[in-house]
N, C-alpha and C. Protein backbone atom coordinates (compact mmCIF):
# COMPACT_ATOMS: atom_id res chain seq x y z
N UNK A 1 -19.17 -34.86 -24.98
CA UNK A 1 -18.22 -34.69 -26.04
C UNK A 1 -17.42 -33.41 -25.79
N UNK A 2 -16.17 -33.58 -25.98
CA UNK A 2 -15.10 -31.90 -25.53
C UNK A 2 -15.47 -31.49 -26.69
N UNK A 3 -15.63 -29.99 -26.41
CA UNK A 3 -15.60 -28.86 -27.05
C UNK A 3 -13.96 -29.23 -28.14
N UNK A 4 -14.22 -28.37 -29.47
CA UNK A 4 -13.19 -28.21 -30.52
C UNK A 4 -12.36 -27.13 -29.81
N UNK A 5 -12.56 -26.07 -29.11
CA UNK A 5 -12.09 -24.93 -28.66
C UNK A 5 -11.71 -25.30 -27.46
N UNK A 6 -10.50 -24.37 -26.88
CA UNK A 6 -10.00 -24.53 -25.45
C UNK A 6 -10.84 -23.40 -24.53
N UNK A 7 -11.09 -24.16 -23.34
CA UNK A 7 -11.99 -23.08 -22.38
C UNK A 7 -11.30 -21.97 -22.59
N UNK A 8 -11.70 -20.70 -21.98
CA UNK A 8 -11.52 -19.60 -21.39
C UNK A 8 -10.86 -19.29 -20.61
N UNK A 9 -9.48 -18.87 -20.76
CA UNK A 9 -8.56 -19.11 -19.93
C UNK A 9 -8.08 -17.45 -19.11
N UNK A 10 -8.01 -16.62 -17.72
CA UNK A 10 -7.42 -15.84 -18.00
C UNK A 10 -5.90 -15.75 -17.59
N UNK A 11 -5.23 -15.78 -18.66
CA UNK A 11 -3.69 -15.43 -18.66
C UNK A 11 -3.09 -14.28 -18.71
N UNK A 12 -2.05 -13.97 -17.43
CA UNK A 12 -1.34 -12.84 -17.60
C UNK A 12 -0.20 -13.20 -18.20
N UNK A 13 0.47 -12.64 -18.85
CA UNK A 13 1.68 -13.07 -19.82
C UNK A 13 2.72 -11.70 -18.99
N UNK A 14 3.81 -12.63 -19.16
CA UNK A 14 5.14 -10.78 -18.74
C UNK A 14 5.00 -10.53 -17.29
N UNK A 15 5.26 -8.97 -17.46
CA UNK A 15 5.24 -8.65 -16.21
C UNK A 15 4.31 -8.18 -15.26
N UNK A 16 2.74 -8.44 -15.78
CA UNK A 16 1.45 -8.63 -15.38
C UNK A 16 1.46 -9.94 -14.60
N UNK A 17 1.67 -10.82 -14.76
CA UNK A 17 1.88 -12.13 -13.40
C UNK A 17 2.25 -11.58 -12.08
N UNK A 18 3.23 -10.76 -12.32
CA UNK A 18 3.98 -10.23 -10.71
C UNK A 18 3.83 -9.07 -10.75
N UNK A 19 2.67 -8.14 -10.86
CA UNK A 19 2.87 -7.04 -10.83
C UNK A 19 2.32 -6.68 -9.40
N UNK A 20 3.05 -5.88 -8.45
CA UNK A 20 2.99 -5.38 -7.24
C UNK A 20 1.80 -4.56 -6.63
N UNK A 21 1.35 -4.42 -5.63
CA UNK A 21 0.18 -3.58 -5.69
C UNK A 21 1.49 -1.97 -5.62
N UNK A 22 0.57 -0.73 -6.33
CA UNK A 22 0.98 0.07 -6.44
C UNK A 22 0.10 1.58 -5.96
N UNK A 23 1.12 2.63 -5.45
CA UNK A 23 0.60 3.82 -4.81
C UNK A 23 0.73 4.58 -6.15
N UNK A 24 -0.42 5.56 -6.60
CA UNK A 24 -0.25 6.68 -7.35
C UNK A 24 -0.51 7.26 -6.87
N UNK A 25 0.61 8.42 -6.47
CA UNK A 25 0.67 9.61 -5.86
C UNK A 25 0.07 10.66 -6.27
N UNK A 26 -0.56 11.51 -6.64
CA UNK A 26 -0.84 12.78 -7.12
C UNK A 26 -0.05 14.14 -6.98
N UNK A 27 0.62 14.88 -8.10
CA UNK A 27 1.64 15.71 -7.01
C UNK A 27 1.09 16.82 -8.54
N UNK A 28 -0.08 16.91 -8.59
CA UNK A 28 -0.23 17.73 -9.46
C UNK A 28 -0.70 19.70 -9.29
N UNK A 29 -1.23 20.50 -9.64
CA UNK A 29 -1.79 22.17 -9.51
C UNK A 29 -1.99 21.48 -7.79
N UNK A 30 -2.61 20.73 -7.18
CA UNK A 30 -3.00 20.79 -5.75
C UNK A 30 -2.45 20.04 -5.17
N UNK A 31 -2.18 18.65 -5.04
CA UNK A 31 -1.98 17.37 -4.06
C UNK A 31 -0.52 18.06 -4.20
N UNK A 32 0.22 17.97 -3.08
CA UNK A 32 2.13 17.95 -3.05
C UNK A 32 2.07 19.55 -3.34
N UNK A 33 1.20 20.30 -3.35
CA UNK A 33 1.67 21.65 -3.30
C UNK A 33 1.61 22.51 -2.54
N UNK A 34 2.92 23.07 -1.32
CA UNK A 34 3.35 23.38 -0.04
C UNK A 34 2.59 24.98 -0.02
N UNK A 35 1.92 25.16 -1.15
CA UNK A 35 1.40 26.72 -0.99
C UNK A 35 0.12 26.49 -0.56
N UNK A 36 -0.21 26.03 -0.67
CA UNK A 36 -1.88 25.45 -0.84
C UNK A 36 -2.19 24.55 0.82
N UNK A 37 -1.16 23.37 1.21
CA UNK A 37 -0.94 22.49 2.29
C UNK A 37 0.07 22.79 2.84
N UNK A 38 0.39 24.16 3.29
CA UNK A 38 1.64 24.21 4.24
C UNK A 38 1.86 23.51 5.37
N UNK A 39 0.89 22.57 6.03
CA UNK A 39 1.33 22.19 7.58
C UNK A 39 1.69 21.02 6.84
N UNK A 40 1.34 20.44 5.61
CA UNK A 40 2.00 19.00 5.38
C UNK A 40 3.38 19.25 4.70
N UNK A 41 3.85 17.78 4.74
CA UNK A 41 5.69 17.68 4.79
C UNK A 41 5.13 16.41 3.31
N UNK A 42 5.11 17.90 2.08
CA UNK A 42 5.13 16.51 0.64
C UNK A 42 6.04 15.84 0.82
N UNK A 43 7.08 16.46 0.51
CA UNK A 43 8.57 15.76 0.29
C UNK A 43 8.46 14.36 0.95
N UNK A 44 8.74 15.32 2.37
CA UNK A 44 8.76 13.16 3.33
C UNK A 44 7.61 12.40 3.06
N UNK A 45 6.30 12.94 2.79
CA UNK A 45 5.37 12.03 2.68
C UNK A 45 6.15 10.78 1.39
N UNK A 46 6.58 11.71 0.38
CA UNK A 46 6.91 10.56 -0.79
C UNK A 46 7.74 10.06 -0.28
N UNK A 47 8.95 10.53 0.24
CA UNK A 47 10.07 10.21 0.73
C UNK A 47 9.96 8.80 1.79
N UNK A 48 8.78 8.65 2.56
CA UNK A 48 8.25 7.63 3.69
C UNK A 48 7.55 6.48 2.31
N UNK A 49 7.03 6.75 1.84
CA UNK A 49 6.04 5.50 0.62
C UNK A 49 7.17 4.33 -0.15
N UNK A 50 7.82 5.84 -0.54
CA UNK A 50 9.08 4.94 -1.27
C UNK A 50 10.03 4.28 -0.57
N UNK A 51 10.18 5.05 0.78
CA UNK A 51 10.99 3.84 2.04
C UNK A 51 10.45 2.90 1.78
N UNK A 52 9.08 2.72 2.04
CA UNK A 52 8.37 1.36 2.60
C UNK A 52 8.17 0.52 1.16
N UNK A 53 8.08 0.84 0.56
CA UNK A 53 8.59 0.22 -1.17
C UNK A 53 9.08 -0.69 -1.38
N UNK A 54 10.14 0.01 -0.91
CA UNK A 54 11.50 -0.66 -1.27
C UNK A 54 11.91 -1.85 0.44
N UNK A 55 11.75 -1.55 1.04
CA UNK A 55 11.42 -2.32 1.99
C UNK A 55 10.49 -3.67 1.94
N UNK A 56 9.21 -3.01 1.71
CA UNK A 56 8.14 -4.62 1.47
C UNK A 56 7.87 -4.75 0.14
N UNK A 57 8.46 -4.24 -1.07
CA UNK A 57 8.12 -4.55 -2.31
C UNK A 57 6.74 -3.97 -3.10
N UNK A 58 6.54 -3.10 -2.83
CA UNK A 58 4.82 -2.50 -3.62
C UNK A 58 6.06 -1.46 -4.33
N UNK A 59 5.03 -0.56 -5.32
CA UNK A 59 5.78 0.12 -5.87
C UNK A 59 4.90 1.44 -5.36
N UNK A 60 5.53 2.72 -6.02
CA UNK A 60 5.10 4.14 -5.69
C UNK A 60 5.02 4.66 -7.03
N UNK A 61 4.45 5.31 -7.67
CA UNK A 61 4.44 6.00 -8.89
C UNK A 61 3.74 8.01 -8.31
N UNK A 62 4.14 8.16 -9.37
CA UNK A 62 4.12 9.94 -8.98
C UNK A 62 3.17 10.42 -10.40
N UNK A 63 1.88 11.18 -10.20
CA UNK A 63 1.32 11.36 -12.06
C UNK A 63 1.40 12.77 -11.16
N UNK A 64 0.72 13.52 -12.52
CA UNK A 64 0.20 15.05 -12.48
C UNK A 64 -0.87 15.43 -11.83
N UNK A 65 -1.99 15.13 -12.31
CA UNK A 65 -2.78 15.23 -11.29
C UNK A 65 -4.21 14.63 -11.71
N UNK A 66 -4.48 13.68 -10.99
CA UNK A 66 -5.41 13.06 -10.74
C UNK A 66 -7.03 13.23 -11.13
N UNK A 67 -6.97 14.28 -11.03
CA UNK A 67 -8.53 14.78 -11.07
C UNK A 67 -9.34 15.88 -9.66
N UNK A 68 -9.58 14.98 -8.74
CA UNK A 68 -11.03 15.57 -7.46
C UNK A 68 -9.18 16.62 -6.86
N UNK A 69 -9.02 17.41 -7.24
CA UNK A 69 -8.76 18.95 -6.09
C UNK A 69 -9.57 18.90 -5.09
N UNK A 70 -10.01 19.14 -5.03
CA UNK A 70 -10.71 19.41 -3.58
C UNK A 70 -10.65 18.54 -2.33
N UNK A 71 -10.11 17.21 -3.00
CA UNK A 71 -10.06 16.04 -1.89
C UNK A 71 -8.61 15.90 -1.64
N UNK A 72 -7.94 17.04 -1.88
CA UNK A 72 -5.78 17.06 -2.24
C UNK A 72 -5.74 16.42 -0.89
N UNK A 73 -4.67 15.59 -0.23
CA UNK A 73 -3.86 14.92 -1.47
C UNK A 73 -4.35 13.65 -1.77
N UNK A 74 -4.31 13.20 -3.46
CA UNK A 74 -5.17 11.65 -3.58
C UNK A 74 -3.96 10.82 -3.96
N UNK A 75 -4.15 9.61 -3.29
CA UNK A 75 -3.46 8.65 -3.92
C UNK A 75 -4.22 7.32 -4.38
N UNK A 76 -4.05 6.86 -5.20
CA UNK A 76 -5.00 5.44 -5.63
C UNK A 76 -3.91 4.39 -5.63
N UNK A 77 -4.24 3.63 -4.61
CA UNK A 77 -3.42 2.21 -4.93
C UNK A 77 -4.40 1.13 -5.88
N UNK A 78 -3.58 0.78 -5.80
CA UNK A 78 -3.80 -0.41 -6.91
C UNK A 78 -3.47 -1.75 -6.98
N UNK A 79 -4.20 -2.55 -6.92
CA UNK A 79 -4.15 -3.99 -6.63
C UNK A 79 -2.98 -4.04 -7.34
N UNK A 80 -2.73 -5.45 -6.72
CA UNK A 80 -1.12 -6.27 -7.47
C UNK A 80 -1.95 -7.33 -8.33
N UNK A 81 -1.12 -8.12 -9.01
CA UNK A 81 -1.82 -9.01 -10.19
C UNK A 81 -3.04 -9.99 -9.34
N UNK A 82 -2.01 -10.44 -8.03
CA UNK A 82 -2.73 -11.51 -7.73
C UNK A 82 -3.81 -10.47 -6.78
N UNK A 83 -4.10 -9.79 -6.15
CA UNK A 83 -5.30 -8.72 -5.56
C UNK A 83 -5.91 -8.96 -7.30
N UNK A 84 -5.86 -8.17 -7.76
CA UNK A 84 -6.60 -8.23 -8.86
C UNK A 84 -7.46 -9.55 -8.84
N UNK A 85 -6.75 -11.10 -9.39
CA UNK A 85 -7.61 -11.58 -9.37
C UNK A 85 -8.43 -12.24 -8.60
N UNK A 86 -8.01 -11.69 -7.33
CA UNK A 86 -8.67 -11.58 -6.15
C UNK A 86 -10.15 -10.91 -6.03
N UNK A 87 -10.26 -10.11 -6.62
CA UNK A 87 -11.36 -9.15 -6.61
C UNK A 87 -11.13 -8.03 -6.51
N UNK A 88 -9.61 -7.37 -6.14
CA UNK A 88 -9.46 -6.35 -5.34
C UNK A 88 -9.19 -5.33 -6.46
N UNK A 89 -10.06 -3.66 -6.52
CA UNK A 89 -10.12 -2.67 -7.41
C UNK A 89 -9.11 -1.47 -7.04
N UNK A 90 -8.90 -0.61 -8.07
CA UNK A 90 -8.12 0.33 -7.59
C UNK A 90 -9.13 1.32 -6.57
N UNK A 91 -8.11 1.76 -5.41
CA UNK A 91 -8.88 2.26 -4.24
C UNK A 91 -8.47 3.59 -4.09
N UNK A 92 -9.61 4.68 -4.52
CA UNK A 92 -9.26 6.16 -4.07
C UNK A 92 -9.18 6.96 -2.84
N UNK A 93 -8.11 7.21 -2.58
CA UNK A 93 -7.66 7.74 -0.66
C UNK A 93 -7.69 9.45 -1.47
N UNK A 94 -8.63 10.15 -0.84
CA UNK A 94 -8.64 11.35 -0.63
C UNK A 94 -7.98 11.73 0.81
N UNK A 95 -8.06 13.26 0.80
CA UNK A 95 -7.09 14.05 2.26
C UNK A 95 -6.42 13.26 2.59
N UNK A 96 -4.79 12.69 2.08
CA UNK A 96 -4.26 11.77 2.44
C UNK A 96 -3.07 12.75 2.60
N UNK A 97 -2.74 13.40 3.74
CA UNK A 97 -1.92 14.55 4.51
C UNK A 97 -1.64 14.32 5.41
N UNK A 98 -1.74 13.61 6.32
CA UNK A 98 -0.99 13.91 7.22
C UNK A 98 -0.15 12.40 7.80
N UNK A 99 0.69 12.38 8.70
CA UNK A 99 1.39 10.83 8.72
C UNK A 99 0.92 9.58 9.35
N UNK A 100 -0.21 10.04 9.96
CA UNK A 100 -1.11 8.31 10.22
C UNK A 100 -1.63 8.03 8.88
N UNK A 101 -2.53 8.48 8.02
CA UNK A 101 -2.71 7.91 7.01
C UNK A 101 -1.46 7.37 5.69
N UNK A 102 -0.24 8.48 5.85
CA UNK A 102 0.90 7.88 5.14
C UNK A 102 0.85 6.58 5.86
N UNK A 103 1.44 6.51 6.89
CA UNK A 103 1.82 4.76 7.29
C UNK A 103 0.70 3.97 6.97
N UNK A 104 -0.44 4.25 7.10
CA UNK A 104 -1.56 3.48 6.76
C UNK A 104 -1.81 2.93 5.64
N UNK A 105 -1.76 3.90 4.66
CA UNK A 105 -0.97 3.44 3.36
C UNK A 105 -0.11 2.62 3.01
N UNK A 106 0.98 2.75 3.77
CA UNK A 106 2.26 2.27 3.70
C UNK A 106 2.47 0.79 4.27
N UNK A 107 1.18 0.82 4.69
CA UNK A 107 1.01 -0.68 5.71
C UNK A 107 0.43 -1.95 5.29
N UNK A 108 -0.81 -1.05 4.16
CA UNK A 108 -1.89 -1.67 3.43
C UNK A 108 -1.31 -2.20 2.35
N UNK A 109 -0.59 -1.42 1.55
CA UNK A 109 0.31 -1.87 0.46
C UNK A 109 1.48 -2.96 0.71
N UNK A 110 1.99 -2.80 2.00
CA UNK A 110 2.95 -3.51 2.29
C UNK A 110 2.05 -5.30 2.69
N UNK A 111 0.71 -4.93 3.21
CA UNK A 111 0.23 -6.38 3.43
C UNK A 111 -0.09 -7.13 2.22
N UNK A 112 -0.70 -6.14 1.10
CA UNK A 112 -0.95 -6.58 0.16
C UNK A 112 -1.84 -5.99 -0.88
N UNK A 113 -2.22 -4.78 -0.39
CA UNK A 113 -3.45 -3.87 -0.79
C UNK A 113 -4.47 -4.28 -1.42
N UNK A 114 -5.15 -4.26 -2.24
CA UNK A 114 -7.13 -4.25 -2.37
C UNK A 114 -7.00 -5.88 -2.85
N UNK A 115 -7.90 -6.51 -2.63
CA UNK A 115 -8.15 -8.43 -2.80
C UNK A 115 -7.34 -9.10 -1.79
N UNK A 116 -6.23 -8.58 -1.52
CA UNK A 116 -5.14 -9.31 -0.35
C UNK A 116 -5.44 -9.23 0.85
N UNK A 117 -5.56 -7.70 1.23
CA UNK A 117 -5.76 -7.40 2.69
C UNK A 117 -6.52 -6.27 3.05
N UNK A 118 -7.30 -6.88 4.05
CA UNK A 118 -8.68 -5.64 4.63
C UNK A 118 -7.60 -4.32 4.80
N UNK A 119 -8.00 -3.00 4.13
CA UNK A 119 -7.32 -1.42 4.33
C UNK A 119 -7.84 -1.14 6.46
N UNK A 120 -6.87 -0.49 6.63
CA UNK A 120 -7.63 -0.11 7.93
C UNK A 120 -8.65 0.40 7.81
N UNK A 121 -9.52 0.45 8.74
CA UNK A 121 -10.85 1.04 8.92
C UNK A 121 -10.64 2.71 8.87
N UNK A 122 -9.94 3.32 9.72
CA UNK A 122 -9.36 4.93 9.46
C UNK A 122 -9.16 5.05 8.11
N UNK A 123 -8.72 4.37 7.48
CA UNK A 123 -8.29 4.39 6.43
C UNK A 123 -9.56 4.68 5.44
N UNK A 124 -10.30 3.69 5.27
CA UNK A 124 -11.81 3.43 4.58
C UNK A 124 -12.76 5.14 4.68
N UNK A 125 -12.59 5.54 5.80
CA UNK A 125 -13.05 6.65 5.94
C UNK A 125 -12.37 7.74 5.02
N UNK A 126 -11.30 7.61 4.35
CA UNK A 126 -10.75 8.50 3.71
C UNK A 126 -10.94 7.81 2.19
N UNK A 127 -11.94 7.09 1.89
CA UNK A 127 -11.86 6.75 0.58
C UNK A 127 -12.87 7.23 -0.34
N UNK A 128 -12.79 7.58 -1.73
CA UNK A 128 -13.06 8.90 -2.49
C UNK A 128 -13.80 8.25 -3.63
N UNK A 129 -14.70 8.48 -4.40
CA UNK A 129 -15.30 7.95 -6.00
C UNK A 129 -13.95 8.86 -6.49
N UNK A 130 -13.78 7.57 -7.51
CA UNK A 130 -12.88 8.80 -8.76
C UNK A 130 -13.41 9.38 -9.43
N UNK A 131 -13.12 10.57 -10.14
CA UNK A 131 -13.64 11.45 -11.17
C UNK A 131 -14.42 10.29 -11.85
N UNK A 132 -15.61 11.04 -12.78
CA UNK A 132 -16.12 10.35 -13.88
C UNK A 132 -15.76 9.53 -14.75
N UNK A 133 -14.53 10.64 -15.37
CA UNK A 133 -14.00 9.84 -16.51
C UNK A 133 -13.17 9.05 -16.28
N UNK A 134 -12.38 9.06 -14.99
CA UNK A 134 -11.72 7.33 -14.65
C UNK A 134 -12.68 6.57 -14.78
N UNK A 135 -13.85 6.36 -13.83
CA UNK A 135 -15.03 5.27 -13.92
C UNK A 135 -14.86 5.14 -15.21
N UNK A 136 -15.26 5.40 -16.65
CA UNK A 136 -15.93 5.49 -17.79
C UNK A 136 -14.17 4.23 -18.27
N UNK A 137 -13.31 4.98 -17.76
CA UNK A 137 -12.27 4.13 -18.61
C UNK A 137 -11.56 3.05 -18.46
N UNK A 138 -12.64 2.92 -17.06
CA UNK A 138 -11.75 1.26 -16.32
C UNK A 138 -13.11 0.49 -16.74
N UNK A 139 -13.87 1.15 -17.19
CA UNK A 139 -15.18 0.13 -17.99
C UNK A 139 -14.47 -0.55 -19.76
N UNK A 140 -13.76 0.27 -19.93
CA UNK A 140 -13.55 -0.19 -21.52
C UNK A 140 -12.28 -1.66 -21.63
């Protein structure tokens, strides 16, 4: 006999259907700050992400600052809708300075980033727990 109720459905509605996998940059007191990382080139680093962006379609976002200092510079990509329901979680890249790991980045996102496509292995080696209280708030 069917159920009175409709299964369990999960629906993205808007602009959650197509949402892109995405880079959050960190450019806060440490990550992007030339006093602190003088041999790295912030500027072009963003300046190279957002090339490749706009090129293969992921997006780039810029916050304050992230949380782990000590691991400057972090960026967390972030699955696209369909990674998501892929399996794929947001992924923390600590010491992300210098320009093999930019393109690496830039490569991963462009294939499809976390559920879509394996990150390089170099890459994996640079990956970070987030602070606490991220964990605590991607639980709610």
């Amino acid at each position: 006999m069917p159920s009175a109720f409709p299964s369990p459905r999960r629906t993205l509605i808007g602009a959650a259907q197509q949402r892109p996998c995405t880079l959050v940059v960190c450019r806060g007191c440490c990550c992007g700050d030339p006093r602190k990382h003088p041999d790295t080139d912030h500027a072009w680093q963003l300046e190279r992400l957002r090339a490749a962006a706009a090129e293969h379609g992921f997006q780039v976002r810029t916050t304050d600052c992230l949380g782990p200092c000590d691991q400057a510079n972090v960026i967390v990509v972030q699955p696209s809708a369909a990674g998501r329901r892929a399996g794929g979680r947001a992924t923390w890249v600590g010491f992300a300075m210098d320009d093999d790991c930019t393109e690496e980045l830039a490569g991963w996102a462009a294939a499809g980033g976390p559920g879509i496509a394996e990150p390089p292995v170099t890459l994996e080696l640079q990956f970070i727990q987030p602070p606490r209280d991220a964990r605590v708030r991607s639980r709610r």
